[in-house]
C-alpha atoms as a PDB file:
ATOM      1  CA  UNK A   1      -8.996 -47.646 -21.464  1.00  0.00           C
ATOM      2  CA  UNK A   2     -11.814 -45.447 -19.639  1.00  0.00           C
ATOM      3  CA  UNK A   3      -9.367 -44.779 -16.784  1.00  0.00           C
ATOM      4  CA  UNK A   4      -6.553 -43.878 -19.089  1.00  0.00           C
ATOM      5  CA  UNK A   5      -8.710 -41.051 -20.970  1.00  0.00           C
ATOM      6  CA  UNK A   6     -10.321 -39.806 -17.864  1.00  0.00           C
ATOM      7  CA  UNK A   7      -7.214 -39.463 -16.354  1.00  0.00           C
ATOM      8  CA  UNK A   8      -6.005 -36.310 -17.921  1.00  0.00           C
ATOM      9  CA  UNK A   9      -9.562 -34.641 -18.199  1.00  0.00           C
ATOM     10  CA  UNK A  10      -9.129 -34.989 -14.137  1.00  0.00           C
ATOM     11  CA  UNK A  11      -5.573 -33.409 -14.178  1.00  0.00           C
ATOM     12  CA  UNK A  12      -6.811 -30.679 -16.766  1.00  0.00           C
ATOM     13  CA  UNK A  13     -10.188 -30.090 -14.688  1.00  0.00           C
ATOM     14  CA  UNK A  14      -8.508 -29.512 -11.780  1.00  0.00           C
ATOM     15  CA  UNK A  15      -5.780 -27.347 -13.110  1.00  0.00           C
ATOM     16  CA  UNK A  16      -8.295 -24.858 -14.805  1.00  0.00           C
ATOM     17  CA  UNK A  17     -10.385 -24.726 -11.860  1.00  0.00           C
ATOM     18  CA  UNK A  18      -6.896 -23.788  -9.491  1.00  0.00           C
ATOM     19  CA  UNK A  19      -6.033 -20.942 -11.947  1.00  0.00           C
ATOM     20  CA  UNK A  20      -9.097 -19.621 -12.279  1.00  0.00           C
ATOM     21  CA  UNK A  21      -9.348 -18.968  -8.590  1.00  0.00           C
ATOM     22  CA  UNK A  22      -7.431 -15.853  -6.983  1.00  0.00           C
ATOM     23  CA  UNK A  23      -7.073 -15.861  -3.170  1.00  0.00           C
ATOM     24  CA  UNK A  24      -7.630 -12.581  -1.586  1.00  0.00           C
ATOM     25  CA  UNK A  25      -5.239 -10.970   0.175  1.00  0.00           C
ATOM     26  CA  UNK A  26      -7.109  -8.886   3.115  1.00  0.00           C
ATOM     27  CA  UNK A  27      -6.332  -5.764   3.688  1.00  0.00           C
ATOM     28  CA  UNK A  28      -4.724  -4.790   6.973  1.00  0.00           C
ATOM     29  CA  UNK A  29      -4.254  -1.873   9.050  1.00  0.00           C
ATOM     30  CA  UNK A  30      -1.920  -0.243  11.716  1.00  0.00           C
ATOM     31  CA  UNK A  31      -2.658   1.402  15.121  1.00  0.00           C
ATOM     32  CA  UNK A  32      -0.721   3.329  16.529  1.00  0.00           C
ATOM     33  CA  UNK A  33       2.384   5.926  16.265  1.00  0.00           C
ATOM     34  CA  UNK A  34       5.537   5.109  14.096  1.00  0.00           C
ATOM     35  CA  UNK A  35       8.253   8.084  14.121  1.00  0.00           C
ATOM     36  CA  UNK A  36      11.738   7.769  11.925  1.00  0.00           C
ATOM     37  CA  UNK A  37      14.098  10.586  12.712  1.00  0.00           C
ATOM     38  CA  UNK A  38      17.161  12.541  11.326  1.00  0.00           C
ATOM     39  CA  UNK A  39      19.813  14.457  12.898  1.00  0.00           C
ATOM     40  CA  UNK A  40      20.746  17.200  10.379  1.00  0.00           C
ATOM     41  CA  UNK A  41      23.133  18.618  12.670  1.00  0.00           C
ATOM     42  CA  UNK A  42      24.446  18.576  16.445  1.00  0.00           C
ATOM     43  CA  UNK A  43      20.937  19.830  18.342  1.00  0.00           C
ATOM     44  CA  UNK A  44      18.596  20.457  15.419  1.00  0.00           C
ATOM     45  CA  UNK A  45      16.914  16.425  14.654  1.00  0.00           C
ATOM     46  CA  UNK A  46      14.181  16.172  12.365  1.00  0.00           C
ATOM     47  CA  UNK A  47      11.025  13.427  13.025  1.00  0.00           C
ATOM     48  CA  UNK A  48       8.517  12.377  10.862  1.00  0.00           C
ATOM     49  CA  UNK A  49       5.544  10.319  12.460  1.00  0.00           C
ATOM     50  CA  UNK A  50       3.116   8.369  11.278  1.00  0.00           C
ATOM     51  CA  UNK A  51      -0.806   8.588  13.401  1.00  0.00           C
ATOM     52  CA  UNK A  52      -1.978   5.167  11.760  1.00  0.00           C
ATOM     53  CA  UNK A  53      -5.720   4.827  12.799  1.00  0.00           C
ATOM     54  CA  UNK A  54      -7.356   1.105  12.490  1.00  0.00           C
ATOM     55  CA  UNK A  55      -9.937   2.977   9.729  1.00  0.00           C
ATOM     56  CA  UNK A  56      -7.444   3.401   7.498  1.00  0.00           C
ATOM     57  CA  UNK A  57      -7.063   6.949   8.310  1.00  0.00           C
ATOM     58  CA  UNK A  58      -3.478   8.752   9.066  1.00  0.00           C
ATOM     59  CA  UNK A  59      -1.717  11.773  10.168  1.00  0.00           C
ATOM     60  CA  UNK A  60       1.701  12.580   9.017  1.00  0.00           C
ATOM     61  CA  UNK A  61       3.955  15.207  11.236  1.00  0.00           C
ATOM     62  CA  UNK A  62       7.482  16.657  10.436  1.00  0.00           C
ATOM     63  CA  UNK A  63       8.351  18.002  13.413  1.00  0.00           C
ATOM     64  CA  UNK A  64      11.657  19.676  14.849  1.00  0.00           C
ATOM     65  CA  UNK A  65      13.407  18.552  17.704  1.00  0.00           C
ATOM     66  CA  UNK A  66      17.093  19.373  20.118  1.00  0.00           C
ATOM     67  CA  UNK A  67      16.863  15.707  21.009  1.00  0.00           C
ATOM     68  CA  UNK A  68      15.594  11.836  19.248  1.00  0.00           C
ATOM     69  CA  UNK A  69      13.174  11.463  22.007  1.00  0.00           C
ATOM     70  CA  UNK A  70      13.049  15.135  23.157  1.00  0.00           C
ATOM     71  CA  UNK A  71       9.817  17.280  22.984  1.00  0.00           C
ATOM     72  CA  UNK A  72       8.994  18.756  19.655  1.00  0.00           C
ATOM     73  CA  UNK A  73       9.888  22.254  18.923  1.00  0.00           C
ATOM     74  CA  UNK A  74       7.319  22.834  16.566  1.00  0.00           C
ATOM     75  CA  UNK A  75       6.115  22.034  12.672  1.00  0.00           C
ATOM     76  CA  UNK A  76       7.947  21.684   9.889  1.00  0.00           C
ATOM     77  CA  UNK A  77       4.916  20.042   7.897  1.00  0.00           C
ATOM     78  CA  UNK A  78       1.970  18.377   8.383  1.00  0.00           C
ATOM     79  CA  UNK A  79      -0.461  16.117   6.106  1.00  0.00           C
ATOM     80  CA  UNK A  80      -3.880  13.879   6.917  1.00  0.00           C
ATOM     81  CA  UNK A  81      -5.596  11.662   4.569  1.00  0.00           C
ATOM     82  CA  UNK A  82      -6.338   7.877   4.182  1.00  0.00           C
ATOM     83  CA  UNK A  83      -4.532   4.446   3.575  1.00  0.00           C
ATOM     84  CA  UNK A  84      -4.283   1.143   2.105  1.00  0.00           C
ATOM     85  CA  UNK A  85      -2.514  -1.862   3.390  1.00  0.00           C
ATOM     86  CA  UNK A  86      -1.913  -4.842   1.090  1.00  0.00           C
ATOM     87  CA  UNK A  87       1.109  -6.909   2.002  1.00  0.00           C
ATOM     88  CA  UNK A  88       4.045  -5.135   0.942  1.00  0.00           C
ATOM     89  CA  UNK A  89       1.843  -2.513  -1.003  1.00  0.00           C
ATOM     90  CA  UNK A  90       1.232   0.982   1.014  1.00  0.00           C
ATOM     91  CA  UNK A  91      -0.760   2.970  -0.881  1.00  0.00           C
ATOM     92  CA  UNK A  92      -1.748   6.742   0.778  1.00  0.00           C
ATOM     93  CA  UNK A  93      -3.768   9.493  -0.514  1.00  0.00           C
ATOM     94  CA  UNK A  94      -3.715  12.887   1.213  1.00  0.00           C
ATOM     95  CA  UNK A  95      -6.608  14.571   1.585  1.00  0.00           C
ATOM     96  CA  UNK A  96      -4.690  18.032   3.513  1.00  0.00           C
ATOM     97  CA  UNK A  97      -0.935  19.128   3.248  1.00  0.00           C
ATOM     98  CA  UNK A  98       0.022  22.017   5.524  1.00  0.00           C
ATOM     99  CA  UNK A  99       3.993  23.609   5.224  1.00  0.00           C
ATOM    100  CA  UNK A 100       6.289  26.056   6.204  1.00  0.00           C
ATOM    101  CA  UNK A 101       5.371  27.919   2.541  1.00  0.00           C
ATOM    102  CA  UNK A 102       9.132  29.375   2.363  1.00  0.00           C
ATOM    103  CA  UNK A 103       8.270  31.441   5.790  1.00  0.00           C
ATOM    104  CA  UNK A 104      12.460  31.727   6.970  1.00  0.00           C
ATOM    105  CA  UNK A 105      12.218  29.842   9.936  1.00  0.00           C
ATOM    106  CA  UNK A 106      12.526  26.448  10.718  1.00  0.00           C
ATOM    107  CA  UNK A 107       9.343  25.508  12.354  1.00  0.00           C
ATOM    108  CA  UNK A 108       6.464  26.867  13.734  1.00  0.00           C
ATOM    109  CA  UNK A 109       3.081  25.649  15.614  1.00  0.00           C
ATOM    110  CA  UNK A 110       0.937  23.559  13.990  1.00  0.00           C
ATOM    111  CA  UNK A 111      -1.660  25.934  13.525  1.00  0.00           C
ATOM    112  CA  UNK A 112       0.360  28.606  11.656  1.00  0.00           C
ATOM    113  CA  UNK A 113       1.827  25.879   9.139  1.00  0.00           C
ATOM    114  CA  UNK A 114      -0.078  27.104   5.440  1.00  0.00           C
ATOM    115  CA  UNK A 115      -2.381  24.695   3.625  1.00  0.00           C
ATOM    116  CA  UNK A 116      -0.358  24.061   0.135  1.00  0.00           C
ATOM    117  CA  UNK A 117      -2.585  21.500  -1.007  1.00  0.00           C
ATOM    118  CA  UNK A 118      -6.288  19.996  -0.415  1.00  0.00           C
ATOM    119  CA  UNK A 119      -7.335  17.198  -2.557  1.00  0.00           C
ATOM    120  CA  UNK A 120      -8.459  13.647  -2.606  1.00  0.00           C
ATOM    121  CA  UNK A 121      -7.027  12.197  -5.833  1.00  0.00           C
ATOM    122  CA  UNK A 122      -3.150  12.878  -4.558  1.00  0.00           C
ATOM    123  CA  UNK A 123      -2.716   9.040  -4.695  1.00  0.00           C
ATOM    124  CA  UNK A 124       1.436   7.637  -3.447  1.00  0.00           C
ATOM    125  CA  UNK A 125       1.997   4.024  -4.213  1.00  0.00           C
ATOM    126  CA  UNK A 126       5.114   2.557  -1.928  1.00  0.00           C
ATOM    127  CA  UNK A 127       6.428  -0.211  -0.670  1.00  0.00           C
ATOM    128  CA  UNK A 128       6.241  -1.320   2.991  1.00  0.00           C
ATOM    129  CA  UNK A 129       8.492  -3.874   4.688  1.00  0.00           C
ATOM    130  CA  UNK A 130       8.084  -4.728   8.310  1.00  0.00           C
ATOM    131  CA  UNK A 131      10.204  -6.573  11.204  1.00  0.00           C
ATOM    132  CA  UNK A 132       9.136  -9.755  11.935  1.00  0.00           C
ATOM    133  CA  UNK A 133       6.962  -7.737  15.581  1.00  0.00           C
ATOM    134  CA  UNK A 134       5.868  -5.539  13.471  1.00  0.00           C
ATOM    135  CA  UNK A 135       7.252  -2.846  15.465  1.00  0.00           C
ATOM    136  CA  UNK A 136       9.847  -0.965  12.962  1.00  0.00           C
ATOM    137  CA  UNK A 137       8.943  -0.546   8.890  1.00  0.00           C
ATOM    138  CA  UNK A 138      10.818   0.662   6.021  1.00  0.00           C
ATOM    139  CA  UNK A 139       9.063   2.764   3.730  1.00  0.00           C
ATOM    140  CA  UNK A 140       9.962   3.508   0.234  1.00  0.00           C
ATOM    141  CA  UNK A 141       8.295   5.637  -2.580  1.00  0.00           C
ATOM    142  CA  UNK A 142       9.583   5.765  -6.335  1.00  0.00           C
ATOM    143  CA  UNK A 143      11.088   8.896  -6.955  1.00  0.00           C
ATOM    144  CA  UNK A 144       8.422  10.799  -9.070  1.00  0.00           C
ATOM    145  CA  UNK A 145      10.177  13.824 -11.189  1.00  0.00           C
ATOM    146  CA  UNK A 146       6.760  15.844 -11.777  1.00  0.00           C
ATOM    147  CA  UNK A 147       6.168  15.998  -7.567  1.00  0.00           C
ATOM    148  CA  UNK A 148       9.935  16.238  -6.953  1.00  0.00           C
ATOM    149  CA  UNK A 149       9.993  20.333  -6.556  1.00  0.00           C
ATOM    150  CA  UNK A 150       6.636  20.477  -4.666  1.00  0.00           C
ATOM    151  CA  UNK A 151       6.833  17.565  -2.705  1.00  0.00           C
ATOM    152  CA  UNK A 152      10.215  16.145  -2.241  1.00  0.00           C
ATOM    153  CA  UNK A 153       9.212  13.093  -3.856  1.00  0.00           C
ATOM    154  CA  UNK A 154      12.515  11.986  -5.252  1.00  0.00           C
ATOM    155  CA  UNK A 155      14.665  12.857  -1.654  1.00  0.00           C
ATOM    156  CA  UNK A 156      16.501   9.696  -0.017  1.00  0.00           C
ATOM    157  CA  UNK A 157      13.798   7.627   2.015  1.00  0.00           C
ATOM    158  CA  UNK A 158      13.757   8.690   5.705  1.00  0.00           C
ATOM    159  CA  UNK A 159      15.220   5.547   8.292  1.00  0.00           C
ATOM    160  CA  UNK A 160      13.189   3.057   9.411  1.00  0.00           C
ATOM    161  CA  UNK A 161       9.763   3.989  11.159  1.00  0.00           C
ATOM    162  CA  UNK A 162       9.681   3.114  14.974  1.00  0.00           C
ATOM    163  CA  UNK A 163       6.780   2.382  16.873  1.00  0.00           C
ATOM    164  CA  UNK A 164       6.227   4.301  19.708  1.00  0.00           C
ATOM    165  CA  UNK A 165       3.894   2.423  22.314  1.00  0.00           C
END
């Protein structure tokens, strides 16, 4: 009889005491340069990288190239700020964006790009999915109709980010 009514104060111990604890997920972080590119027409190839830093800091060019894996031309944009890494969750907040401002060209050195926007609370939530080497990542942001004009926000999501070693 005793081992009959313990029985199920075991089972319901134990199952209380396995909800009640959440594992942690670490965050993690990337090193290195990761650039996904664009040809928007024969000669004229646009490349966004990625500067991950193991801090949790990141730089973000748009730059324009004649070539994929030719020299950059010059700026098209240009961002810096900080990360988060949770599993699938990528969350960045810029902390400088720099742009062309409407100038009529279609790029220029890094130091002539215009700062648009300075802030720390410009928070983007995405989702990250990586190759099994970690070596190439998709990256995709919810299209977000108050940021769309300013930002882009709601334009298709760029190829797959490559590492570059």
């Amino acid at each position: 009889m005793k081992v009959k009514l313990l029985l199920p104060i075991f089972i319901l111990a134990l199952s209380v005491s396995s909800c009640t604890e959440e594992e942690e997920v670490p965050l993690t972080f990337l090193n290195g340069i990761y650039e996904s590119a664009t040809q928007l027409a024969p000669g004229n190839w646009i490349v966004i990288s990625y500067k991950f830093e193991a801090n949790g800091d990141f730089q973000l060019y748009t730059t324009s190239r004649t070539a994929i894996d030719g020299v950059d031309l010059g700026f098209t944009g240009y961002s810096n700020g900080s990360y988060l890494l949770n599993q699938d969750l990528f969350l960045r907040t810029f902390s400088e964006q720099f742009s062309l401002n409407g100038q009529d060209v279609l790029y220029l050195p890094k130091e002539q790009l215009v700062l648009f926007a300075k802030n720390e609370s410009d928070r983007f939530a995405g989702t990250i999915v990586f190759n099994e080497t970690r070596t190439r990542f998709d990256l995709r942001f919810p299209c977000d109709d108050l940021r769309s004009e300013s930002l882009g926000a709601c334009a298709p999501p760029p190829p797959a980010f490559i590492f570059k070693p």
